[in-house]
C-alpha atoms as a PDB file:
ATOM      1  CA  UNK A   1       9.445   6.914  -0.071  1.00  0.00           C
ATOM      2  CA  UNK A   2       9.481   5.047   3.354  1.00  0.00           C
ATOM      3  CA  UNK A   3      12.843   3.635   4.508  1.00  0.00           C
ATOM      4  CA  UNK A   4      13.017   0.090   6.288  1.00  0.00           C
ATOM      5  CA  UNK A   5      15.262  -1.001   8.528  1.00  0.00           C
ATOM      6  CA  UNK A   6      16.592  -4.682   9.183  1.00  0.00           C
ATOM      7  CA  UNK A   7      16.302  -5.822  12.652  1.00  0.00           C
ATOM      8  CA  UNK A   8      19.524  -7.048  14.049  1.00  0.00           C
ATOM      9  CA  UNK A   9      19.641 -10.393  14.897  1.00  0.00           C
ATOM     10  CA  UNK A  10      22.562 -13.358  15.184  1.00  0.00           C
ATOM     11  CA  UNK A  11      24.208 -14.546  12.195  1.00  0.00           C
ATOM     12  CA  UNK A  12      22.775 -18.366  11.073  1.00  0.00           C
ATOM     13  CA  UNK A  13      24.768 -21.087  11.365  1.00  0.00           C
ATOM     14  CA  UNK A  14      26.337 -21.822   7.910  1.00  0.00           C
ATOM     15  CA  UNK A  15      26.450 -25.505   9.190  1.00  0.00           C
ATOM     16  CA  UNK A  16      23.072 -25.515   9.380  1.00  0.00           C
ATOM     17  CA  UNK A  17      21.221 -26.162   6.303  1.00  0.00           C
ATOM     18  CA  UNK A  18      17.184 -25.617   6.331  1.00  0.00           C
ATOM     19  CA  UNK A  19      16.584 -25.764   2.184  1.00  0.00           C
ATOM     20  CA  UNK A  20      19.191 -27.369  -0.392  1.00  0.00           C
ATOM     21  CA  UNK A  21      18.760 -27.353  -3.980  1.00  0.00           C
ATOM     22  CA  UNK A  22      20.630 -28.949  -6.331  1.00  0.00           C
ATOM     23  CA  UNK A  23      21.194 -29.020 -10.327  1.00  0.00           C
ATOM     24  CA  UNK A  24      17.334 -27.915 -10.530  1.00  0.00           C
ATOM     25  CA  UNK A  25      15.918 -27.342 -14.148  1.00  0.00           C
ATOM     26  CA  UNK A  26      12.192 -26.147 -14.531  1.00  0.00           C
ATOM     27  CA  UNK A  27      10.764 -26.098 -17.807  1.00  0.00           C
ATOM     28  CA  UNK A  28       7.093 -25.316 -18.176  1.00  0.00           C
ATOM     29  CA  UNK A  29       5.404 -25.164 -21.891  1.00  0.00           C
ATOM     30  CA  UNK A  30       8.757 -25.934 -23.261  1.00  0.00           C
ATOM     31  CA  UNK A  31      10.482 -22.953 -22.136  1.00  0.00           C
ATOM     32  CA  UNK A  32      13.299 -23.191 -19.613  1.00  0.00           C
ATOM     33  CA  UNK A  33      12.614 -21.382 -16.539  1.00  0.00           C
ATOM     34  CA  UNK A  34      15.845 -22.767 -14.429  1.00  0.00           C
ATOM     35  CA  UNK A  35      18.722 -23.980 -15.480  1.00  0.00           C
ATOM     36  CA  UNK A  36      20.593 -25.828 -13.306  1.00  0.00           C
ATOM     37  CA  UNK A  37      20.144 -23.825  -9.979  1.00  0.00           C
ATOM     38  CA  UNK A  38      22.477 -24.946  -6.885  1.00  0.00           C
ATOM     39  CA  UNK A  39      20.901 -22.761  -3.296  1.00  0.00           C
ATOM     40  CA  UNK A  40      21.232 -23.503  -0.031  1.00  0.00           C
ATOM     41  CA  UNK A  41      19.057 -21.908   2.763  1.00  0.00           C
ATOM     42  CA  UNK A  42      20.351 -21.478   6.315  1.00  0.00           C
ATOM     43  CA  UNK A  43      18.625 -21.904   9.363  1.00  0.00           C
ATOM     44  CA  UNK A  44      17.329 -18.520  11.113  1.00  0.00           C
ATOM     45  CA  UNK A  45      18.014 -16.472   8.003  1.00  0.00           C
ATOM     46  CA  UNK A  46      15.858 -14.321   5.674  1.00  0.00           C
ATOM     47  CA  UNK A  47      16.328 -15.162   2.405  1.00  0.00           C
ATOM     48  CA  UNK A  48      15.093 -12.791  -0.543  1.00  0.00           C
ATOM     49  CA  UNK A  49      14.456 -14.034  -4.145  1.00  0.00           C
ATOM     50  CA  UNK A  50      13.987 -11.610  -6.679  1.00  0.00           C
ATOM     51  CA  UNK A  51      14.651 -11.338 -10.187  1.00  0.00           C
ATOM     52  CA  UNK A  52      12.768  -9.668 -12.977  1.00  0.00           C
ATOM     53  CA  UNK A  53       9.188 -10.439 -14.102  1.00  0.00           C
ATOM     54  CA  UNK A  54       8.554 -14.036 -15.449  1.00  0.00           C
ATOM     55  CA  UNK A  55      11.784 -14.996 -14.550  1.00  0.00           C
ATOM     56  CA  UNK A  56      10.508 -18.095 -12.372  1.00  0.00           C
ATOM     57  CA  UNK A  57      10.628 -16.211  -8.791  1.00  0.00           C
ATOM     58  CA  UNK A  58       7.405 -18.189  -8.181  1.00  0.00           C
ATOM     59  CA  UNK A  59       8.452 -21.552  -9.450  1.00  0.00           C
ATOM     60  CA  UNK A  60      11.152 -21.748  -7.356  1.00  0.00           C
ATOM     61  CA  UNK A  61       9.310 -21.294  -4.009  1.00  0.00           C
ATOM     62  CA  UNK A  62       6.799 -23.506  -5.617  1.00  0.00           C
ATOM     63  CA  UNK A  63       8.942 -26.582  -6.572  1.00  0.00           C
ATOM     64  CA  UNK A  64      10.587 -26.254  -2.815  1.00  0.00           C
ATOM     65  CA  UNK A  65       7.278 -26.600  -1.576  1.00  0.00           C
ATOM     66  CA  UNK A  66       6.217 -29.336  -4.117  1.00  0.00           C
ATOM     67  CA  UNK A  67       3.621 -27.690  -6.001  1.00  0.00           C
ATOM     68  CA  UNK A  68       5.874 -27.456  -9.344  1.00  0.00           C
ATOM     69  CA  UNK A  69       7.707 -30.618 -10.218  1.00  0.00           C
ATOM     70  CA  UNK A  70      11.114 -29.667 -11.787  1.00  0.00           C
ATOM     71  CA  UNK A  71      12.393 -31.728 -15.002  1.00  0.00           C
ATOM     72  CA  UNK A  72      15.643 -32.280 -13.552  1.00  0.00           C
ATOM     73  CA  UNK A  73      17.456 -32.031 -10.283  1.00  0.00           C
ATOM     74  CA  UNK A  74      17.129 -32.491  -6.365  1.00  0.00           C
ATOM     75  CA  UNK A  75      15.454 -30.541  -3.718  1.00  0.00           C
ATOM     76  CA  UNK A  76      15.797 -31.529   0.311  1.00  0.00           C
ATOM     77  CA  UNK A  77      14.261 -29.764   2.654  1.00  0.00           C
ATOM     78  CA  UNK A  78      15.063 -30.393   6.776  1.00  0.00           C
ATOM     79  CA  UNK A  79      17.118 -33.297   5.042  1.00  0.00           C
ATOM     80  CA  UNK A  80      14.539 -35.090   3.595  1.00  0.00           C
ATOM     81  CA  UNK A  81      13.922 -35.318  -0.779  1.00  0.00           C
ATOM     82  CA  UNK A  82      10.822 -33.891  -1.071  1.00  0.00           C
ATOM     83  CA  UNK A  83       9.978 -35.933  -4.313  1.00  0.00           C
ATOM     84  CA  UNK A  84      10.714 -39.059  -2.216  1.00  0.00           C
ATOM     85  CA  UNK A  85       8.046 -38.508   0.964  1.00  0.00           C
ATOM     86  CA  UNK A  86       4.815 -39.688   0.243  1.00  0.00           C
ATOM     87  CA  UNK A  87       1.879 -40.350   3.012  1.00  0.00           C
ATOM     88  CA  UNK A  88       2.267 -39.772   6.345  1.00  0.00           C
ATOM     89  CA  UNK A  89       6.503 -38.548   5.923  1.00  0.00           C
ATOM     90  CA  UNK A  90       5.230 -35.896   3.311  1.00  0.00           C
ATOM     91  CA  UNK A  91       2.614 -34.625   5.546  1.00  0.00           C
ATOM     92  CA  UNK A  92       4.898 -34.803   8.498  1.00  0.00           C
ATOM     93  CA  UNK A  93       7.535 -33.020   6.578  1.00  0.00           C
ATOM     94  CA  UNK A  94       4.521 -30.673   5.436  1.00  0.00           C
ATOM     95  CA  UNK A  95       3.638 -29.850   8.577  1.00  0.00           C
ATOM     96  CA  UNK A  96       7.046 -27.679   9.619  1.00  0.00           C
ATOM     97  CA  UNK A  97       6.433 -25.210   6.619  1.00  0.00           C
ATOM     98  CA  UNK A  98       4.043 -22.282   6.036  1.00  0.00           C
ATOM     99  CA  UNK A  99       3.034 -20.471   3.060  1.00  0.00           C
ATOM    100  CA  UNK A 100       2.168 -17.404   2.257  1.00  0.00           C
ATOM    101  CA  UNK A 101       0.555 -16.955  -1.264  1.00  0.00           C
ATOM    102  CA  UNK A 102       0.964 -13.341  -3.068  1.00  0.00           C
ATOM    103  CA  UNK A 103      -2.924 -13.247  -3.229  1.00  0.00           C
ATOM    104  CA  UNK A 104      -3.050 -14.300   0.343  1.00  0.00           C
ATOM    105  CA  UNK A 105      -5.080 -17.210  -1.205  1.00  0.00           C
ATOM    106  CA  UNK A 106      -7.591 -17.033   1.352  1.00  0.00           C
ATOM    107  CA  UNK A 107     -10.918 -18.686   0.695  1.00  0.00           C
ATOM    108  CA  UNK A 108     -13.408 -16.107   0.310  1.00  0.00           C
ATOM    109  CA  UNK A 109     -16.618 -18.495   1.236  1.00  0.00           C
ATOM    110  CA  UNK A 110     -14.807 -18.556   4.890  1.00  0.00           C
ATOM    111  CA  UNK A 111     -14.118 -16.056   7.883  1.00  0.00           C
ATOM    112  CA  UNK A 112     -10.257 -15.439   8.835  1.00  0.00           C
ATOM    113  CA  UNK A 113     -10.723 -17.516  11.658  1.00  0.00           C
ATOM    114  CA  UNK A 114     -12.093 -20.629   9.564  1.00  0.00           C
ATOM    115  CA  UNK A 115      -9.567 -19.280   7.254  1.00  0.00           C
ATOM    116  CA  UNK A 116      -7.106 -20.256  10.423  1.00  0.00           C
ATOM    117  CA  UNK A 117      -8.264 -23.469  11.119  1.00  0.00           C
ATOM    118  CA  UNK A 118      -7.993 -25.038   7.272  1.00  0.00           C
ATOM    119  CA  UNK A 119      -4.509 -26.777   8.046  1.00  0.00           C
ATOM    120  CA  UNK A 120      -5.313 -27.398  11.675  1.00  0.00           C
ATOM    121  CA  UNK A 121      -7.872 -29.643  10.262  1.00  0.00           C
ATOM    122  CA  UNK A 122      -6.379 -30.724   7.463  1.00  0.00           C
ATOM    123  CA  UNK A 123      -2.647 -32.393   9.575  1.00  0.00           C
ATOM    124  CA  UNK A 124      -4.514 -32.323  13.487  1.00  0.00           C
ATOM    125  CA  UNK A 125      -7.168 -33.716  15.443  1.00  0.00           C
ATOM    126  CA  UNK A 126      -8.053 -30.734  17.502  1.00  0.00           C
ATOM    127  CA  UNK A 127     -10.931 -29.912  19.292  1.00  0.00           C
ATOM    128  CA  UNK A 128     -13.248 -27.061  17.697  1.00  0.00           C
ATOM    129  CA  UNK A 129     -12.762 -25.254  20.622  1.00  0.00           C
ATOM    130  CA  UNK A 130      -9.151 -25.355  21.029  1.00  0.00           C
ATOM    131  CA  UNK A 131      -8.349 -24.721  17.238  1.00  0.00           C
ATOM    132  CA  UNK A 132     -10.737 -21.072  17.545  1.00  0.00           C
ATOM    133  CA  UNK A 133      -8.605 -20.510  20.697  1.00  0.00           C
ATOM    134  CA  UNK A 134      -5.200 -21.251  18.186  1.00  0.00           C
ATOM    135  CA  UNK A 135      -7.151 -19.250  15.569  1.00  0.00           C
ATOM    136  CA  UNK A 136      -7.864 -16.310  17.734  1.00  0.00           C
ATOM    137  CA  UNK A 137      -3.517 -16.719  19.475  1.00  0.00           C
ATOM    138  CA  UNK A 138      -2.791 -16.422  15.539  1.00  0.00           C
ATOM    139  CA  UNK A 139      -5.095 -13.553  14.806  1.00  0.00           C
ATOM    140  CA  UNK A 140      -3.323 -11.567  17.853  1.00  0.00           C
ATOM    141  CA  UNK A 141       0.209 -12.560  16.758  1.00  0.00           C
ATOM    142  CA  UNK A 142      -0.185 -10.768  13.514  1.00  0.00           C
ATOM    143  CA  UNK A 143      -1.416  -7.577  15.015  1.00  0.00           C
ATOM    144  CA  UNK A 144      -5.203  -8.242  13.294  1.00  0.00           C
ATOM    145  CA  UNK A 145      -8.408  -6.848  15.725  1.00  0.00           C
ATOM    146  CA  UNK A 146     -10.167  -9.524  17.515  1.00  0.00           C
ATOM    147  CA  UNK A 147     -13.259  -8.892  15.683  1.00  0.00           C
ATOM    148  CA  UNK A 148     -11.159  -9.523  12.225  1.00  0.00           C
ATOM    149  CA  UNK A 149     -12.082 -13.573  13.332  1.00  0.00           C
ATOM    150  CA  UNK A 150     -15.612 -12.979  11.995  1.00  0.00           C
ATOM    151  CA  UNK A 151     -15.217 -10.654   8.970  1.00  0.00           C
ATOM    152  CA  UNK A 152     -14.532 -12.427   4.912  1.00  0.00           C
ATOM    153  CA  UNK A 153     -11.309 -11.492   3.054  1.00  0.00           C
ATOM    154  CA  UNK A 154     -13.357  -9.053   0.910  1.00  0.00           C
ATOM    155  CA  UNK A 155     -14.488  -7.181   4.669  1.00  0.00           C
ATOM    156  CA  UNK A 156     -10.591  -6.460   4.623  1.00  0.00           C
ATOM    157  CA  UNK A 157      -8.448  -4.028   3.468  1.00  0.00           C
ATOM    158  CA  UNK A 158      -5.317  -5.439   1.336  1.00  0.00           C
ATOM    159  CA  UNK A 159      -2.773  -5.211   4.649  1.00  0.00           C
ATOM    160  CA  UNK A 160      -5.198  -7.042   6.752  1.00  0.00           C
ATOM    161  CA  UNK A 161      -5.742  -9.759   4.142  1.00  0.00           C
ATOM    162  CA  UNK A 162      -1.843  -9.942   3.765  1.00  0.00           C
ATOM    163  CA  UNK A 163      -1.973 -10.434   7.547  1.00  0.00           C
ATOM    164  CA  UNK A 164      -4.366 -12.942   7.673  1.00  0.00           C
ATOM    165  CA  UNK A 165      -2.580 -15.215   5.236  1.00  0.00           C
ATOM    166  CA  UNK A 166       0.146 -14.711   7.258  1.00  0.00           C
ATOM    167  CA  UNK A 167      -1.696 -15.778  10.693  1.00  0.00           C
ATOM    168  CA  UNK A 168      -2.787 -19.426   8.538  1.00  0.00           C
ATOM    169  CA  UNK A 169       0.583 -19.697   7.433  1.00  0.00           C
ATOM    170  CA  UNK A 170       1.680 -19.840  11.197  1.00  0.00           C
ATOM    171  CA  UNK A 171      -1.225 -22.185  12.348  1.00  0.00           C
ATOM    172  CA  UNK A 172       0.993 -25.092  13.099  1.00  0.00           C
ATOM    173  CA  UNK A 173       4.124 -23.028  14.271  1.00  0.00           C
ATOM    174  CA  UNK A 174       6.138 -24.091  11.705  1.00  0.00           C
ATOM    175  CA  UNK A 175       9.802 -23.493  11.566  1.00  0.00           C
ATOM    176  CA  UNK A 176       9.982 -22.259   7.767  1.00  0.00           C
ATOM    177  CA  UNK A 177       7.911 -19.802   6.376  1.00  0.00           C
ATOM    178  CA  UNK A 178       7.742 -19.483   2.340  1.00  0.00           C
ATOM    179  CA  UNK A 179       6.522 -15.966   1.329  1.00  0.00           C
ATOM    180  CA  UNK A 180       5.398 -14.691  -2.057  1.00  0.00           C
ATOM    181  CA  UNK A 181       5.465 -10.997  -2.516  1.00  0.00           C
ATOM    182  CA  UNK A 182       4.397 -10.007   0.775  1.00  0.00           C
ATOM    183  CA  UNK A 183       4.087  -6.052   0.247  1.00  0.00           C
ATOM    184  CA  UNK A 184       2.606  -6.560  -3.266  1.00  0.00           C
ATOM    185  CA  UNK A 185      -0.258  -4.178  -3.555  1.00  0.00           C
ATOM    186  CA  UNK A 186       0.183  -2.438  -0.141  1.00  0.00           C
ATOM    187  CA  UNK A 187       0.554   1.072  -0.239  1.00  0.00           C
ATOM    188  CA  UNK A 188       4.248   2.160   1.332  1.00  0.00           C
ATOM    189  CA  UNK A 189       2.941   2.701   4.967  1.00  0.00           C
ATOM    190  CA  UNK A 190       1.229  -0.663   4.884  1.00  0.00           C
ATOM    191  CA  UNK A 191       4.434  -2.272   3.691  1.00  0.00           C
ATOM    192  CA  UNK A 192       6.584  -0.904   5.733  1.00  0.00           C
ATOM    193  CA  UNK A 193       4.325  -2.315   8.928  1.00  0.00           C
ATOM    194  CA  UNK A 194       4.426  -5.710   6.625  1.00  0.00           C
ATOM    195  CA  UNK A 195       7.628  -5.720   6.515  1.00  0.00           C
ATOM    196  CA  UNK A 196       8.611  -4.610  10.439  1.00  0.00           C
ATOM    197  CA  UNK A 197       6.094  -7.221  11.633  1.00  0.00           C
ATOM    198  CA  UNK A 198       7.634 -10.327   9.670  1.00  0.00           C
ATOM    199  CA  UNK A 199      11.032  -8.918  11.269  1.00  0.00           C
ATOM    200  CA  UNK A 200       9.860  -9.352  14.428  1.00  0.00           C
ATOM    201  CA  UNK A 201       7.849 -12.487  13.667  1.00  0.00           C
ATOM    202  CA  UNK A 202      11.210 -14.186  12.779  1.00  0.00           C
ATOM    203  CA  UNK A 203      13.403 -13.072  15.557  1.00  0.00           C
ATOM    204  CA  UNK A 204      10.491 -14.384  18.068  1.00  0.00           C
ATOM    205  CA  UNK A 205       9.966 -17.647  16.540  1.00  0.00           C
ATOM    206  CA  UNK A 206      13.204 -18.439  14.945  1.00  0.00           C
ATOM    207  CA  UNK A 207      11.985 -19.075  11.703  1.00  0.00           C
ATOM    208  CA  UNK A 208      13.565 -19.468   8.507  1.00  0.00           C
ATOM    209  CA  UNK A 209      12.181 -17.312   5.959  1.00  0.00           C
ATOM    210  CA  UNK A 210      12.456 -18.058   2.157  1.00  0.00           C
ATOM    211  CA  UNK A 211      10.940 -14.422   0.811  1.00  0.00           C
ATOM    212  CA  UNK A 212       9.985 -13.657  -2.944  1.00  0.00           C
ATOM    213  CA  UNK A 213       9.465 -10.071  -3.631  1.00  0.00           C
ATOM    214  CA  UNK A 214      10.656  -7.251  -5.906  1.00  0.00           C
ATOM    215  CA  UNK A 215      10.381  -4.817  -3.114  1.00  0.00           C
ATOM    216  CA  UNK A 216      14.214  -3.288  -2.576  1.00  0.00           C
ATOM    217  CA  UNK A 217      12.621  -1.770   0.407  1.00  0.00           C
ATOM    218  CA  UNK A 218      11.627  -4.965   1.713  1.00  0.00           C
ATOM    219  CA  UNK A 219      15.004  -6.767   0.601  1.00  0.00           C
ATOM    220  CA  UNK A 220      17.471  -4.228   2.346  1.00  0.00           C
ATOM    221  CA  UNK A 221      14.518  -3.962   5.545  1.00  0.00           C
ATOM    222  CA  UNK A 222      14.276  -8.007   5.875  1.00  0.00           C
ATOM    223  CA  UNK A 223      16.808 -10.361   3.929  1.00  0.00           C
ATOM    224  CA  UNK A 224      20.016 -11.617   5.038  1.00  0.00           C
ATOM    225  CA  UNK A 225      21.030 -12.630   1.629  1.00  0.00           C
ATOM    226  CA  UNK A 226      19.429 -12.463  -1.887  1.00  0.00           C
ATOM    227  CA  UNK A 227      19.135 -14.802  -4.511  1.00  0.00           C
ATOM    228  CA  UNK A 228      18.550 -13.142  -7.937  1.00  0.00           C
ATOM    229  CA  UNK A 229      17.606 -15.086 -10.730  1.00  0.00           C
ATOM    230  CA  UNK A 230      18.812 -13.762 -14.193  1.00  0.00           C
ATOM    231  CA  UNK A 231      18.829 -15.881 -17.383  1.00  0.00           C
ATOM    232  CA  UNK A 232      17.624 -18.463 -15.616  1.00  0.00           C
ATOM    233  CA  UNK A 233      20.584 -18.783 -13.199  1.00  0.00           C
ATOM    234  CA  UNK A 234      20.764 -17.759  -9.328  1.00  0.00           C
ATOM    235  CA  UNK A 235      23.294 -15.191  -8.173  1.00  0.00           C
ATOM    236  CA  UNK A 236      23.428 -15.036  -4.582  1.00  0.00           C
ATOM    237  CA  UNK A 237      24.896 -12.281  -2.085  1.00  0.00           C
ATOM    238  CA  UNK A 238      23.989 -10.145   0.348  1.00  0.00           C
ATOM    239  CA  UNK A 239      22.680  -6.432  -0.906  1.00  0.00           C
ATOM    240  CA  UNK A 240      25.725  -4.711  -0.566  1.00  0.00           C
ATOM    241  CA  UNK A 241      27.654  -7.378  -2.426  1.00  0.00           C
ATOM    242  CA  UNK A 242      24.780  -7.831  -5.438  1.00  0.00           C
ATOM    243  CA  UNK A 243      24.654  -4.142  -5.828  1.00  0.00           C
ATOM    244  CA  UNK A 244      28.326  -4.543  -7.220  1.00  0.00           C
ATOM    245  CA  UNK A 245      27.663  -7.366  -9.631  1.00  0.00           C
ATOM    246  CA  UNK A 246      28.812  -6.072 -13.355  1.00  0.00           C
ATOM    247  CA  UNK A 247      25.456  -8.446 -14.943  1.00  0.00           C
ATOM    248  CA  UNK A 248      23.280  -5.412 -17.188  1.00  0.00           C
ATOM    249  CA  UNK A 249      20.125  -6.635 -15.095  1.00  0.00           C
ATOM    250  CA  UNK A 250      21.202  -6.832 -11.744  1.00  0.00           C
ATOM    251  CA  UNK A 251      23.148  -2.936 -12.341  1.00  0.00           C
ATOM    252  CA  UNK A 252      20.132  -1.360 -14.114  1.00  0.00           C
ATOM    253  CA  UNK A 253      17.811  -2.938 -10.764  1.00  0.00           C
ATOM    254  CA  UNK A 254      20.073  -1.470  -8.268  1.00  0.00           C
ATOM    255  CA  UNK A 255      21.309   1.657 -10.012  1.00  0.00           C
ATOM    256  CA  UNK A 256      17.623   3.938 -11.086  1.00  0.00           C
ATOM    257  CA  UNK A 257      16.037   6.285  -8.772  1.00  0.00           C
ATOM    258  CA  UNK A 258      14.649   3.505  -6.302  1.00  0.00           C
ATOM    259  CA  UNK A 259      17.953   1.449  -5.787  1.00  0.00           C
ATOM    260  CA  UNK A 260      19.703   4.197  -5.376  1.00  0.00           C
ATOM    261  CA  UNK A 261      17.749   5.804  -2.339  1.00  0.00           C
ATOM    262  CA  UNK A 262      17.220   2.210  -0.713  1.00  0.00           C
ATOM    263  CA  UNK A 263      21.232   1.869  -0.787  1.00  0.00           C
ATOM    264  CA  UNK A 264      22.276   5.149   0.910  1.00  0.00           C
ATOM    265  CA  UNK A 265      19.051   4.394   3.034  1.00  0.00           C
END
């Protein structure tokens, strides 16, 4: 099993407050997903959310980002109620965040550098020539070949799709970065390299990182604090602290084979 390491970096300011969440319920189909979830996301931090499977990981990155509308409750992001923006405030407010989907989502019709440009022209008015000259900065950033520009997703192997979804997410430099299982499907060399490059991807740029994964490797390699969602509540800690929690779930995650060798890691 490969080992990661966390980069050290300065503490965030707990003033500072990138992502707030308040009383949020999700139901979808009639099931509750969350019930009344309180989290607040600091500026400059990496924040892991995991939790088993189907326990509403997903949702929760997706009703920050707006894609899931919750039933109850309030979500702000940089400040601003993100079921209050419409028009030009929600695309402005848009415009600070990246995504990375746990497929990648990249549109297979298109080349990773037209992959690039999709929210350059969807929020900019950019030249063609200066948003392949963005597309090819991006392609660099994440450690992809130059010649990746030309090739389709299904020309690349699962890492350098993984990077390429990660290269549109950082089109329009954003400042927050929302990640979806990010070493999902990667083999454990590929994942560790995942992992080390977001590390250093977030030092450099200063982002704030909101990270879904059930990866321990990538938790105790990348995340500040964890957020793990059990019977549709959030506990929230850093690893050492979680690893301690009495819940059944959260002991049986931390304490098999895996946990174990990730904690005296």
């Amino acid at each position: 099993m490969v080992m990661r390491t966390k980069p050290k970096r300065p503490p965030p300011s707990k003033d500072d407050v990138v992502i707030r969440v308040r009383g949020l319920v999700t139901r979808l189909g009639g099931k509750l997903i969350h019930d009344h979830i309180d989290l607040d996301v600091k500026r400059g931090e990496v924040l892991g959310v995991a939790g088993g499977s189907g326990s509403g990981k997903s949702v929760l990155l997706r009703s920050i980002v707006g894609l899931t509308r919750p039933s109850e409750g309030e979500i702000c992001v940089f400040g601003e109620r993100i079921d209050e923006l419409h028009g030009k405030e929600l695309r402005a407010l848009q415009m600070r965040w990246g995504v990375v989907f746990q497929d990648s989502a990249l549109f297979s019709s298109q080349t990773v550098c037209e992959n690039i440009e999709i929210p350059l022209r969807e929020y900019t008015d950019l030249s063609e020539e200066l948003m392949q000259e963005i597309a090819a900065m991006k392609i660099a950033l994440v450690g992809l070949p130059p010649d990746a520009a030309v090739k389709y997703p299904a020309e690349l192997s699962g890492g350098m799709r993984k990077r390429a979804g990660l290269a549109r997410a950082l089109a329009l430099d954003p400042e927050l970065l929302f990640v979806d299982e990010p070493t999902s499907g990667l083999d454990p060399i590929a994942a560790n390299q995942f992992d080390e490059l977001l590390g250093e991807l977030q030092k450099s740029l200063g982002l704030t990182v909101f990270m879904v994964t059930h990866d321990l490797n990538t938790l105790k390699a990348t995340a500040d604090r964890i957020a793990m969602l059990v019977d549709r509540k959030l506990k929230i800690g850093t690893i050492e602290k979680l690893a301690k929690d009495p819940d059944p779930w959260i002991h049986d995650y931390f304490s098999g084979a895996r946990g174990i060798a990730v904690l005296s890691a």
